[in-house]
Protein backbone atom coordinates (compact mmCIF):
# COMPACT_ATOMS: atom_id res chain seq x y z
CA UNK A 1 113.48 -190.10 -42.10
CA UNK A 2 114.92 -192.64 -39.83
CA UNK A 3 113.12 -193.40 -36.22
CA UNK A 4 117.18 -191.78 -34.99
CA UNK A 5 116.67 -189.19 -37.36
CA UNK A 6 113.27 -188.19 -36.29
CA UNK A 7 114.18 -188.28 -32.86
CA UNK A 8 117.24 -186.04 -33.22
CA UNK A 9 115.08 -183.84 -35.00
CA UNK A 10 112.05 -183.16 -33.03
CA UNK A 11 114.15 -183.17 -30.06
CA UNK A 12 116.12 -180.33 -31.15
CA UNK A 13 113.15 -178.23 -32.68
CA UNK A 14 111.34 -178.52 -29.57
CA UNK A 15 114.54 -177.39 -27.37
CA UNK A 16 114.92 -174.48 -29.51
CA UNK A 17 111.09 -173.76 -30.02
CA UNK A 18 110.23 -173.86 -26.14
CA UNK A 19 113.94 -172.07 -25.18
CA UNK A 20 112.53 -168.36 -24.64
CA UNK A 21 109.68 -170.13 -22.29
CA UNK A 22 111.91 -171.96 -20.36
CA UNK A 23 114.80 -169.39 -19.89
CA UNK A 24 113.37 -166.14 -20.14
CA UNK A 25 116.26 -163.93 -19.16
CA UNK A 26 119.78 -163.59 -19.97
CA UNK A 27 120.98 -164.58 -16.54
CA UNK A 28 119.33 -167.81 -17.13
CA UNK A 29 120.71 -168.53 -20.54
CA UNK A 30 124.21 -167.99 -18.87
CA UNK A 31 123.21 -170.27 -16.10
CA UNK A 32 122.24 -173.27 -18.85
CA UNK A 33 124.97 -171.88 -21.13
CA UNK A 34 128.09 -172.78 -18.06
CA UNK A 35 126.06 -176.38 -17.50
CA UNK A 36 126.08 -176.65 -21.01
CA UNK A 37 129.70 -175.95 -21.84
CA UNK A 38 130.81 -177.72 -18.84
CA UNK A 39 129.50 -181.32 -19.92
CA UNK A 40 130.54 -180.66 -22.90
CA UNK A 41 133.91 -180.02 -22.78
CA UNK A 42 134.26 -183.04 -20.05
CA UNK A 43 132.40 -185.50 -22.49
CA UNK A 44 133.24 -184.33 -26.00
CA UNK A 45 136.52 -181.68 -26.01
CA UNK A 46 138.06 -184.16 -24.34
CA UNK A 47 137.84 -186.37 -27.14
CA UNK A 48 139.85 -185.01 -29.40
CA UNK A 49 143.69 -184.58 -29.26
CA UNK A 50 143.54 -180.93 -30.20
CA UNK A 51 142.46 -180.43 -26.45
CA UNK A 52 142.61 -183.76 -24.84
CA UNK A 53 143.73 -183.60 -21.12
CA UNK A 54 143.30 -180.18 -20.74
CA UNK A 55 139.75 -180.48 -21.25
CA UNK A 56 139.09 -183.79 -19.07
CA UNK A 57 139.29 -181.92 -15.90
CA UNK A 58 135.97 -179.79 -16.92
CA UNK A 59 138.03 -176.50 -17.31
CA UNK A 60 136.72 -173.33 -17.77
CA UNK A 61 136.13 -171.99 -21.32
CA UNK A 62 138.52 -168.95 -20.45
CA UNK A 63 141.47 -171.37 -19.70
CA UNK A 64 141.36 -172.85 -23.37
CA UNK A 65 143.24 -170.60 -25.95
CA UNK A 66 141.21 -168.75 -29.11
CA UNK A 67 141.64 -170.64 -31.99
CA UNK A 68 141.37 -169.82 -35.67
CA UNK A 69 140.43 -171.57 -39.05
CA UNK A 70 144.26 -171.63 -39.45
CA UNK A 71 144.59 -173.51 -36.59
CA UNK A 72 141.81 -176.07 -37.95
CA UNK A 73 143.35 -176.39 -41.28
CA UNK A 74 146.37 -177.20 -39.97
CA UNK A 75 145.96 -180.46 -38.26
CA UNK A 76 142.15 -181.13 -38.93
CA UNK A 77 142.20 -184.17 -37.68
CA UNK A 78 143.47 -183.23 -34.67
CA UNK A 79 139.88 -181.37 -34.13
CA UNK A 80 137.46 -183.87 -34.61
CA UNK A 81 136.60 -187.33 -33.21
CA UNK A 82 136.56 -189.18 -35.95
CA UNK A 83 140.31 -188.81 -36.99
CA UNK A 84 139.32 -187.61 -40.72
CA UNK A 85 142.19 -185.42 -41.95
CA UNK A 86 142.12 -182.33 -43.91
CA UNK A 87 143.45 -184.70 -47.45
CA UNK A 88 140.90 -187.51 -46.38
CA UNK A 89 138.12 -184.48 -46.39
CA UNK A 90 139.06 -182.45 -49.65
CA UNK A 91 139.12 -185.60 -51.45
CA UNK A 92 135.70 -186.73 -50.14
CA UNK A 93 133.94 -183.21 -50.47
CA UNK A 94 135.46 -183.32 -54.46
CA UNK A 95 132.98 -186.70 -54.18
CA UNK A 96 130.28 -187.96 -52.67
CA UNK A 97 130.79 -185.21 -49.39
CA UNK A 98 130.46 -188.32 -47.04
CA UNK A 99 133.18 -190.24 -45.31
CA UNK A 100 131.22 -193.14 -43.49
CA UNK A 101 128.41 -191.89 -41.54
CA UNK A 102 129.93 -188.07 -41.35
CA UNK A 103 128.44 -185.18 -43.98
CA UNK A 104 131.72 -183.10 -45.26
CA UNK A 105 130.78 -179.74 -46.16
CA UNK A 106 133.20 -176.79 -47.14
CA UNK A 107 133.30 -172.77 -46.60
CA UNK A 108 133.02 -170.48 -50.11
CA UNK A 109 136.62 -168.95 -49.33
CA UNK A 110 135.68 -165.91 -49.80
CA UNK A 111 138.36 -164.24 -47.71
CA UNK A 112 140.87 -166.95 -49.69
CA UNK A 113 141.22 -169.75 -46.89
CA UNK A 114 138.67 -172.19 -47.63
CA UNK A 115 137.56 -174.36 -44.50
CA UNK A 116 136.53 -178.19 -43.93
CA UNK A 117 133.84 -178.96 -41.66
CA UNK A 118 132.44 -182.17 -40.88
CA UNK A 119 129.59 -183.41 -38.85
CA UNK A 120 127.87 -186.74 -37.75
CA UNK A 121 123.94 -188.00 -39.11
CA UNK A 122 122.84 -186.93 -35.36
CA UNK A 123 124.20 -183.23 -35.86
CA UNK A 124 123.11 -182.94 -39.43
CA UNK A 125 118.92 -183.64 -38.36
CA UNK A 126 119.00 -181.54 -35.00
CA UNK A 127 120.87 -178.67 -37.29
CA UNK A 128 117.25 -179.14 -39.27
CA UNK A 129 115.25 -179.19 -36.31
CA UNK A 130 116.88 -176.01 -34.82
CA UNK A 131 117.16 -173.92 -38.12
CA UNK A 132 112.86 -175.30 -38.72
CA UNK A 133 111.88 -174.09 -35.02
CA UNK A 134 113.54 -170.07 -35.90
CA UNK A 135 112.98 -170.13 -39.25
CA UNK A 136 110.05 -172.74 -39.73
CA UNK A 137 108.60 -172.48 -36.57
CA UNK A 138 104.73 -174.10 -38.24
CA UNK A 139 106.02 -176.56 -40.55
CA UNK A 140 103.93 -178.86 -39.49
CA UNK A 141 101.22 -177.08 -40.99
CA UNK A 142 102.27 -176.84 -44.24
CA UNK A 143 103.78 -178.67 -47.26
CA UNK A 144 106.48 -176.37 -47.91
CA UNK A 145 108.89 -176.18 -51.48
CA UNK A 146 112.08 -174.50 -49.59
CA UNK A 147 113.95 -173.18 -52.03
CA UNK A 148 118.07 -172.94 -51.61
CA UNK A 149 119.80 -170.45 -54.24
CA UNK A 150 123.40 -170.79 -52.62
CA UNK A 151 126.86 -171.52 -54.62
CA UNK A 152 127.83 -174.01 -52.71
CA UNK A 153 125.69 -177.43 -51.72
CA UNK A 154 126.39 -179.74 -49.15
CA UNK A 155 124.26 -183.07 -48.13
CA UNK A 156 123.23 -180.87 -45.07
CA UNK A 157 120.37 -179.26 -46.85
CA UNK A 158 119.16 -182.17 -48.33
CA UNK A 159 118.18 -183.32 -44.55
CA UNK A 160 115.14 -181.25 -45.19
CA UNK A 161 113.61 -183.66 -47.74
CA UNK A 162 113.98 -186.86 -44.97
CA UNK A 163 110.58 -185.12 -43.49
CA UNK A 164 107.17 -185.32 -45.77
CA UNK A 165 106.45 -181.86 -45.16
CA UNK A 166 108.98 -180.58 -46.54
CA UNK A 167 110.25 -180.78 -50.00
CA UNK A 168 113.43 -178.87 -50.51
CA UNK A 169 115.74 -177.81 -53.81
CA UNK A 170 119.12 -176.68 -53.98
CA UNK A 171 120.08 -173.90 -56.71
CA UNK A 172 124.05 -173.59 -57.50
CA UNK A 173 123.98 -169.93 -57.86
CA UNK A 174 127.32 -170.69 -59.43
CA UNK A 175 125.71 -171.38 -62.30
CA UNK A 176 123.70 -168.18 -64.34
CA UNK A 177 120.98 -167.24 -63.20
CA UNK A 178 119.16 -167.32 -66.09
CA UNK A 179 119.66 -170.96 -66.56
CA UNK A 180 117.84 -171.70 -63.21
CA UNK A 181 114.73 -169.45 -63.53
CA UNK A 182 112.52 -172.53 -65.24
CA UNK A 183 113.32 -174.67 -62.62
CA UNK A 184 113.08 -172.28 -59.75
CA UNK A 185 109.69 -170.93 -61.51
CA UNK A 186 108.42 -174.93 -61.96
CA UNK A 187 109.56 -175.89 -58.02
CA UNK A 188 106.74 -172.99 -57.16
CA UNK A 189 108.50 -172.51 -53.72
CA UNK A 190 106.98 -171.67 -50.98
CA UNK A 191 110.10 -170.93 -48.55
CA UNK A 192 112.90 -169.14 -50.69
CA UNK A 193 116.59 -168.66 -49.32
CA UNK A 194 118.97 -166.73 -51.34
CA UNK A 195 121.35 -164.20 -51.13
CA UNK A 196 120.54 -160.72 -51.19
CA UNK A 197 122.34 -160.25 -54.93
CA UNK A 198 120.43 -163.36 -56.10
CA UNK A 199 117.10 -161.73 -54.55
CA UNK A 200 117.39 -158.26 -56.16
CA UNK A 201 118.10 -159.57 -59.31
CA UNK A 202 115.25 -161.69 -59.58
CA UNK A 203 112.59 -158.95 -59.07
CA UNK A 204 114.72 -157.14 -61.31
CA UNK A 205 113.63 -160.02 -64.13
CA UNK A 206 110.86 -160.49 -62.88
CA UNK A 207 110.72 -163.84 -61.73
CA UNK A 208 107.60 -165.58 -61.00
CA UNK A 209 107.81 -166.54 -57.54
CA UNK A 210 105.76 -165.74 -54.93
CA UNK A 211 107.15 -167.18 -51.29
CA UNK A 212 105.00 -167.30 -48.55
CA UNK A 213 108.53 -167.00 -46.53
CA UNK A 214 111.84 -165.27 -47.93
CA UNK A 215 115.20 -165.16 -46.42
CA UNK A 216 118.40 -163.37 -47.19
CA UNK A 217 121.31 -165.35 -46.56
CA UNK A 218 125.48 -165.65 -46.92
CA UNK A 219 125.53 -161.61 -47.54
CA UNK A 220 125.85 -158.77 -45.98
CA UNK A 221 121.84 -157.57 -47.05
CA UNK A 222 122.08 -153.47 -47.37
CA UNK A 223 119.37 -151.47 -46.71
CA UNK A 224 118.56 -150.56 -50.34
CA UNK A 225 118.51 -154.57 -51.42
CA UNK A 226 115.89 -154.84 -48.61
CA UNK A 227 113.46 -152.45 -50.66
CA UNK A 228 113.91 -153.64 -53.86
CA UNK A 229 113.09 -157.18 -52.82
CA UNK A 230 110.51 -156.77 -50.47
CA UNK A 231 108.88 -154.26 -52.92
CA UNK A 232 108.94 -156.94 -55.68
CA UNK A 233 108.15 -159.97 -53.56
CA UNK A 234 105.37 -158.86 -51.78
CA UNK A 235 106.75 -160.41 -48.43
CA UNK A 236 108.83 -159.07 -45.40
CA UNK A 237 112.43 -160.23 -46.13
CA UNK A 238 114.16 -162.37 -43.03
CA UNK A 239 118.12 -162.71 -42.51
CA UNK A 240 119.78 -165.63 -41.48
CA UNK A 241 123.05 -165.85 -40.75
CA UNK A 242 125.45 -168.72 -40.92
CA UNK A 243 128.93 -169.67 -42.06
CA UNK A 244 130.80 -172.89 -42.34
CA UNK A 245 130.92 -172.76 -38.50
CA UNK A 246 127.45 -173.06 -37.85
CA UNK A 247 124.28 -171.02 -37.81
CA UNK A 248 124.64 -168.50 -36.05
CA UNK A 249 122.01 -165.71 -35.99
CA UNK A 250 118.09 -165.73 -37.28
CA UNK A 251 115.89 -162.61 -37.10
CA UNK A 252 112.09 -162.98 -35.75
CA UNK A 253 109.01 -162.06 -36.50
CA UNK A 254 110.28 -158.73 -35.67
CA UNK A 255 113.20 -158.40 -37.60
CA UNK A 256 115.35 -158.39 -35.46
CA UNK A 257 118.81 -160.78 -36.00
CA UNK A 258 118.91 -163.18 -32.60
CA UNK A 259 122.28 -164.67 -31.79
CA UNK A 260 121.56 -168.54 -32.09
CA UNK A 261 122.97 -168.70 -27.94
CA UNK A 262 120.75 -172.06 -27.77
CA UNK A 263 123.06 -173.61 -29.83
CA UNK A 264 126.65 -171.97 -29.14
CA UNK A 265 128.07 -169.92 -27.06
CA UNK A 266 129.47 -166.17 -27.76
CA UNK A 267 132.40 -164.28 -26.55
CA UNK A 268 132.06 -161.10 -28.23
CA UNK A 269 135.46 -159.42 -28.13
CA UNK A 270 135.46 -155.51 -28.05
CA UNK A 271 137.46 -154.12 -31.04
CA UNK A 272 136.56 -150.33 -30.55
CA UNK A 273 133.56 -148.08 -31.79
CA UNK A 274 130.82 -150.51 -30.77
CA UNK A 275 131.75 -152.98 -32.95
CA UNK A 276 132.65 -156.76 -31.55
CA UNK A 277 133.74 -159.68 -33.53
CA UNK A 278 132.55 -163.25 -32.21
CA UNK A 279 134.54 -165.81 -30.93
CA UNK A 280 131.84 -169.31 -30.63
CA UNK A 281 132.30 -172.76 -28.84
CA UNK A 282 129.75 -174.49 -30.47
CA UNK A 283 128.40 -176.85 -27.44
CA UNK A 284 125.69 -178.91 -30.24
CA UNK A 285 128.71 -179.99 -32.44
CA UNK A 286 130.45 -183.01 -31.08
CA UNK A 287 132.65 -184.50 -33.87
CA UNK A 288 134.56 -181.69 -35.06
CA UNK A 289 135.14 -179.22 -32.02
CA UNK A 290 134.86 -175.71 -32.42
CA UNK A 291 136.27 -174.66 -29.01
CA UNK A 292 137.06 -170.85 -28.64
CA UNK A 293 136.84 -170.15 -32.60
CA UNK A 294 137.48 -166.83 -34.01
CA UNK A 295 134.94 -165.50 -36.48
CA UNK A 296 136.32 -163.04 -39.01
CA UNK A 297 133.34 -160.93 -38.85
CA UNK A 298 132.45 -157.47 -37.41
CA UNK A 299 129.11 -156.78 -35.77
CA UNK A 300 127.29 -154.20 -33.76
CA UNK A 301 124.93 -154.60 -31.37
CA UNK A 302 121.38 -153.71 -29.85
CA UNK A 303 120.71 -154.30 -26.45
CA UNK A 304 117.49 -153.06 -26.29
CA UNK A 305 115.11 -155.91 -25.71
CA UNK A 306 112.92 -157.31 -28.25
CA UNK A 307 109.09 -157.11 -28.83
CA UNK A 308 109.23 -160.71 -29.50
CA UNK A 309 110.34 -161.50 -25.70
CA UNK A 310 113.38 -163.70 -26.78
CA UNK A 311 116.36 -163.60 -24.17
CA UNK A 312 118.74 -163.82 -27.20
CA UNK A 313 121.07 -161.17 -27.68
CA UNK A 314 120.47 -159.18 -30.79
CA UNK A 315 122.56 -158.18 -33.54
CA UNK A 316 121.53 -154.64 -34.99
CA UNK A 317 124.39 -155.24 -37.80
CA UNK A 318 126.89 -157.55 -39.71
CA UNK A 319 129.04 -155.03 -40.40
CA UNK A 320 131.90 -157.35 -42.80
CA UNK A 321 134.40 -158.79 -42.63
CA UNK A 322 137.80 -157.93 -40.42
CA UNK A 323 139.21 -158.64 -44.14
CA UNK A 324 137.95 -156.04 -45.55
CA UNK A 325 138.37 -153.18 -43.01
CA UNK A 326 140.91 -150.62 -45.25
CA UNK A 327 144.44 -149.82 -43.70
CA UNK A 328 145.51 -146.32 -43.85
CA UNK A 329 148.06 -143.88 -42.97
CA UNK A 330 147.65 -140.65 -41.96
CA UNK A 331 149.53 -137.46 -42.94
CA UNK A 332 152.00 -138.69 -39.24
CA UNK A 333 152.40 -141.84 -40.53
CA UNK A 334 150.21 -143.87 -37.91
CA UNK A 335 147.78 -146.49 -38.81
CA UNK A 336 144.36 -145.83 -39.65
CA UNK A 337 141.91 -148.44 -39.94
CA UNK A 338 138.13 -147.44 -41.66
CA UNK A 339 135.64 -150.49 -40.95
CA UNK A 340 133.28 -151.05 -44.01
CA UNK A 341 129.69 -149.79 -42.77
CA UNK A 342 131.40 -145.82 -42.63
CA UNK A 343 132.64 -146.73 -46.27
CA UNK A 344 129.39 -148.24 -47.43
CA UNK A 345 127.24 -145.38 -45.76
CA UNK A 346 129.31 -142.58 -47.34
CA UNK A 347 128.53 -144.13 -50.72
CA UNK A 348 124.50 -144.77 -50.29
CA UNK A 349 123.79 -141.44 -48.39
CA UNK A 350 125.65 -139.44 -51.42
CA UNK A 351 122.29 -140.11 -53.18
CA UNK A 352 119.51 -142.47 -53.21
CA UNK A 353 120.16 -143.15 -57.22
CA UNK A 354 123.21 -145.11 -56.42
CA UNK A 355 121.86 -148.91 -56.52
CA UNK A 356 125.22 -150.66 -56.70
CA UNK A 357 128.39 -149.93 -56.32
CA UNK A 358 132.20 -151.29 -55.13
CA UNK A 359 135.19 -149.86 -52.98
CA UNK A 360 138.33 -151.47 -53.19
CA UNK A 361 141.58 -150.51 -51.51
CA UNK A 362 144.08 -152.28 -53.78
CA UNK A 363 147.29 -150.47 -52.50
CA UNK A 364 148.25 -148.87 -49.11
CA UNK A 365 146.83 -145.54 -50.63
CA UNK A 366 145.13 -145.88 -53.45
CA UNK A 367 141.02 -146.94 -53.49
CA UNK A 368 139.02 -147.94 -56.32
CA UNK A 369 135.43 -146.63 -56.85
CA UNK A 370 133.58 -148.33 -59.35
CA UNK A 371 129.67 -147.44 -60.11
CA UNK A 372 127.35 -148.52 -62.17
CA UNK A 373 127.36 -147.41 -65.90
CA UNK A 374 123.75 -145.43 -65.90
CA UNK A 375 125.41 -143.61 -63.08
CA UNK A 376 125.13 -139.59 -63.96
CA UNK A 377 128.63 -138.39 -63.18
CA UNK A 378 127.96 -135.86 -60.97
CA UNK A 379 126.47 -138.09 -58.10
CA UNK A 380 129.98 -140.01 -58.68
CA UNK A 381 131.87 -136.87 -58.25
CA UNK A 382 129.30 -136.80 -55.17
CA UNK A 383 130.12 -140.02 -54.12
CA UNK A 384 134.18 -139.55 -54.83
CA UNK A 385 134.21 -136.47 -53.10
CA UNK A 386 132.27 -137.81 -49.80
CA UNK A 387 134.88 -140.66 -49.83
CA UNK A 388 137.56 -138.00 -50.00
CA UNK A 389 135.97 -136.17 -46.88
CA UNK A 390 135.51 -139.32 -45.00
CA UNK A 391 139.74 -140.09 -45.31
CA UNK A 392 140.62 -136.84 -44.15
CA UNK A 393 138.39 -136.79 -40.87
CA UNK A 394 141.19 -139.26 -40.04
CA UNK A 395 143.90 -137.52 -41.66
CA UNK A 396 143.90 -139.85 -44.64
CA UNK A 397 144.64 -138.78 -48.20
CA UNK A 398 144.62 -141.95 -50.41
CA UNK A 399 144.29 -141.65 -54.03
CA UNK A 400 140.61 -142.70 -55.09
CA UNK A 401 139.82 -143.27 -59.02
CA UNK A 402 136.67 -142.84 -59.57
CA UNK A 403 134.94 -145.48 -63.01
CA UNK A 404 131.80 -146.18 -64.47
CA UNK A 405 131.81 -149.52 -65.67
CA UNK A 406 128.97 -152.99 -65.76
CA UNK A 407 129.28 -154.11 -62.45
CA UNK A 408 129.71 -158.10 -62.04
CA UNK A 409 128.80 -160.60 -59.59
CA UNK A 410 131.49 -163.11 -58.05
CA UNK A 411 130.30 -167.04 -60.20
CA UNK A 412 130.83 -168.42 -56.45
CA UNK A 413 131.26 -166.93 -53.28
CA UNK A 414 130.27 -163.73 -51.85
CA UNK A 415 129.17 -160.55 -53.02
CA UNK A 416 131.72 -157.71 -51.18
CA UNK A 417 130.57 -154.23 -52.20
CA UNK A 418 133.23 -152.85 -49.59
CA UNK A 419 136.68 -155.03 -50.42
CA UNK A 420 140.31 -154.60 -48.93
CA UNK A 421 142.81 -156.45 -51.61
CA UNK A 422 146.03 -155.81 -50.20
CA UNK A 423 148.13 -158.44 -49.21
CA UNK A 424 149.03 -159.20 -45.71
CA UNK A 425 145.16 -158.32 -44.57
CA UNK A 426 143.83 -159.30 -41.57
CA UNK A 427 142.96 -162.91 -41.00
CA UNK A 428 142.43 -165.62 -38.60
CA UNK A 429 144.18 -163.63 -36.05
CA UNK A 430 142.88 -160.85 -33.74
CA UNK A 431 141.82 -158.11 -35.18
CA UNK A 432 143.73 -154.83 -33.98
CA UNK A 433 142.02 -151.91 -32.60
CA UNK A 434 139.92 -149.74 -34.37
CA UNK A 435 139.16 -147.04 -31.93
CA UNK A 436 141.45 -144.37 -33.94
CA UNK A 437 139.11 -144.69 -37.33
CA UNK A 438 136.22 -143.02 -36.13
């Protein structure tokens, strides 16, 4: 690791290690957040021509309008400082994934609009030190093998290997997973980061692994995958959770998912029920700006406060994605709109058998139920007829076809047990209320 890349580093692992000490309520976080955003919209939003003068006054965050990945994609130049375009970045992330001095990385596209990011040497090593100081926190005692089973690698996770005590390895979970269990087995990790799917099924073959540290990542981790994989790894399973736009969330010791709020800053926009969906202005990101950006995620919230003493708000749940919340009508004729977690918990409370499963809405009233092929049949009459209930507490009466079949796994990309395939869905634009669904 460079002396500049050290620096960067340490610097930001420290910040983020010592952040609850220093700022150990929310009222102070919000203080250091507005000082924060301030400077950085004067020095750094004001660079780019996507905001330009009407950031060099030091506006207020509130004055700047939400923007979406649509938005980016349209003019991507427009939102970063070094002038790259959206052609100049596809064409270097089919390549080397460097343009100069700048990493380009790329989103999965799971919801079908894949997204550019790109970030300077100085963002890429204090991204390591803050992801090392909540996920990592005593690295410095160890010589850890990190493990990273993801479908999608960027040069940003090879930062880890510019520091001697670490040694990391990237798995394209694109690829079988069979054909990466010798060289996951012979890397003996100590540090393993995978998605949920990819976690299951390896105690379900019986890899031999045994982490000191495990992390489910780029899924939404049900409660049943959380049993099966602690069961089989012997270790308390961790979340993180991060996107294209950033890390945002780690769990502690406690298990408890931590907005990252030392890094970015949250509006979390009400959308009925309890739920929120995030809108971040990512104040540690200076060459592409990601001013006012709206997430396309769903989460609830826990304000209770946290054993572990951390000022950082909490998320109880990623819910999904706005994507994927199903569109209705009732027996009127007005909209109804059921969010994913009431789908997914009317399939896993029919019966504890049920280990896997899919929902799809693939027309404005028909759903698709799909379980797995050991499946009895009457837990998926169970299971059909709970789904029926659930439509008509909101007046709903889609037609839902109920099959037993060998359930697959997307080759790259996201597993979506709860799926919304109609066209026209909700994205990159606000989401619309939900208070009628529940």
């Amino acid at each position: 690791m460079s002396a500049v890349g050290l620096y960067h580093a340490l610097g930001s692992y420290l910040r983020v290690r010592t952040f609850p000490l220093i700022h150990g309520s929310a009222t102070s976080v919000e203080k250091w957040q507005t000082k924060r955003l301030s400077n950085w919209i004067k020095r750094h939003v004001s660079a780019v021509p996507a905001f330009g003068e009407a950031a060099r006054d030091g506006s207020r965050l509130q004055q700047f309008p939400v923007m979406t990945k649509a938005d980016l994609m349209a003019d991507f130049a427009a939102y970063n400082s070094a002038g790259i375009s959206a052609k100049q970045g596809w064409e270097a992330f089919a390549g080397p994934k460097q343009i100069g001095p700048y990493v380009v990385g790329a989103s999965t596209g799971t919801s079908g609009n894949r997204g550019l990011f790109v970030i300077s040497q100085q963002e890429r090593f204090r991204w390591l030190g803050a992801i090392l100081a909540k996920g990592v926190p005593d690295f410095w005692r160890h010589k850890d093998r990190v493990a990273v089973m993801l479908p999608l690698d960027t040069p940003l996770y090879d930062t880890a290997n510019k520091t001697s005590r670490l040694q990391l390895q990237f798995f394209d979970t694109s690829n079988p997973l069979d054909s990466l269990i010798d060289g996951l087995e012979g890397f003996v990790p100590t540090i393993l980061i995978a998605p949920p799917r990819v976690l299951r099924r390896m105690v379900e073959m019986g890899v031999a692994v045994s982490p000191r540290s495990v992390f489910s990542a780029a899924e939404k981790l049900e409660a049943f995958d959380r049993n099966i994989i602690e069961a089989g790894l012997k270790t308390r399973l961790r979340e993180i959770y991060m996107a294209s736009e950033g890390l945002l969330a780690v769990s502690c010791k406690h298990n408890r998912l931590h907005l990252c709020e030392d890094c970015m800053h949250f509006e979390l926009e009400d959308v009925g029920d309890g739920l929120v969906s995030p809108i971040i202005s990512d104040f540690s990101r200076t060459t592409q700006i990601m001013m006012r950006y709206r997430m396309n995620d769903l989460l609830r919230m826990d304000s209770a406060p946290c054993p572990c003493g951390s000022p950082l708000r909490v998320v109880s749940e990623v819910i999904g994605r706005v994507d994927d919340v199903f569109k209705l009508s009732d027996t009127s004729g007005n909209a109804v709109e059921i969010t994913p977690d009431l789908i997914r918990n009317t399939i896993v409370d029919t019966d504890r058998t049920i280990r896997d499963f899919r929902v799809i809405q693939t027309a404005p009233e028909r759903i698709e139920l799909k379980l797995e092929q050991d499946c009895l049949s009457d837990i998926g009459e169970r299971a059909r007829a709970r789904l029926v209930e659930l439509f008509a507490k909101h007046g709903c009466e889609p037609s839902i076809n109920l099959a037993f079949e060998q359930l697959t796994e997307p080759p790259r990309g996201k597993l979506r047990r709860v799926e919304c395939r109609l066209e026209g869905r909700v994205s990159d634009s606000k989401s619309s209320s939900m208070a009628s669904k529940i």
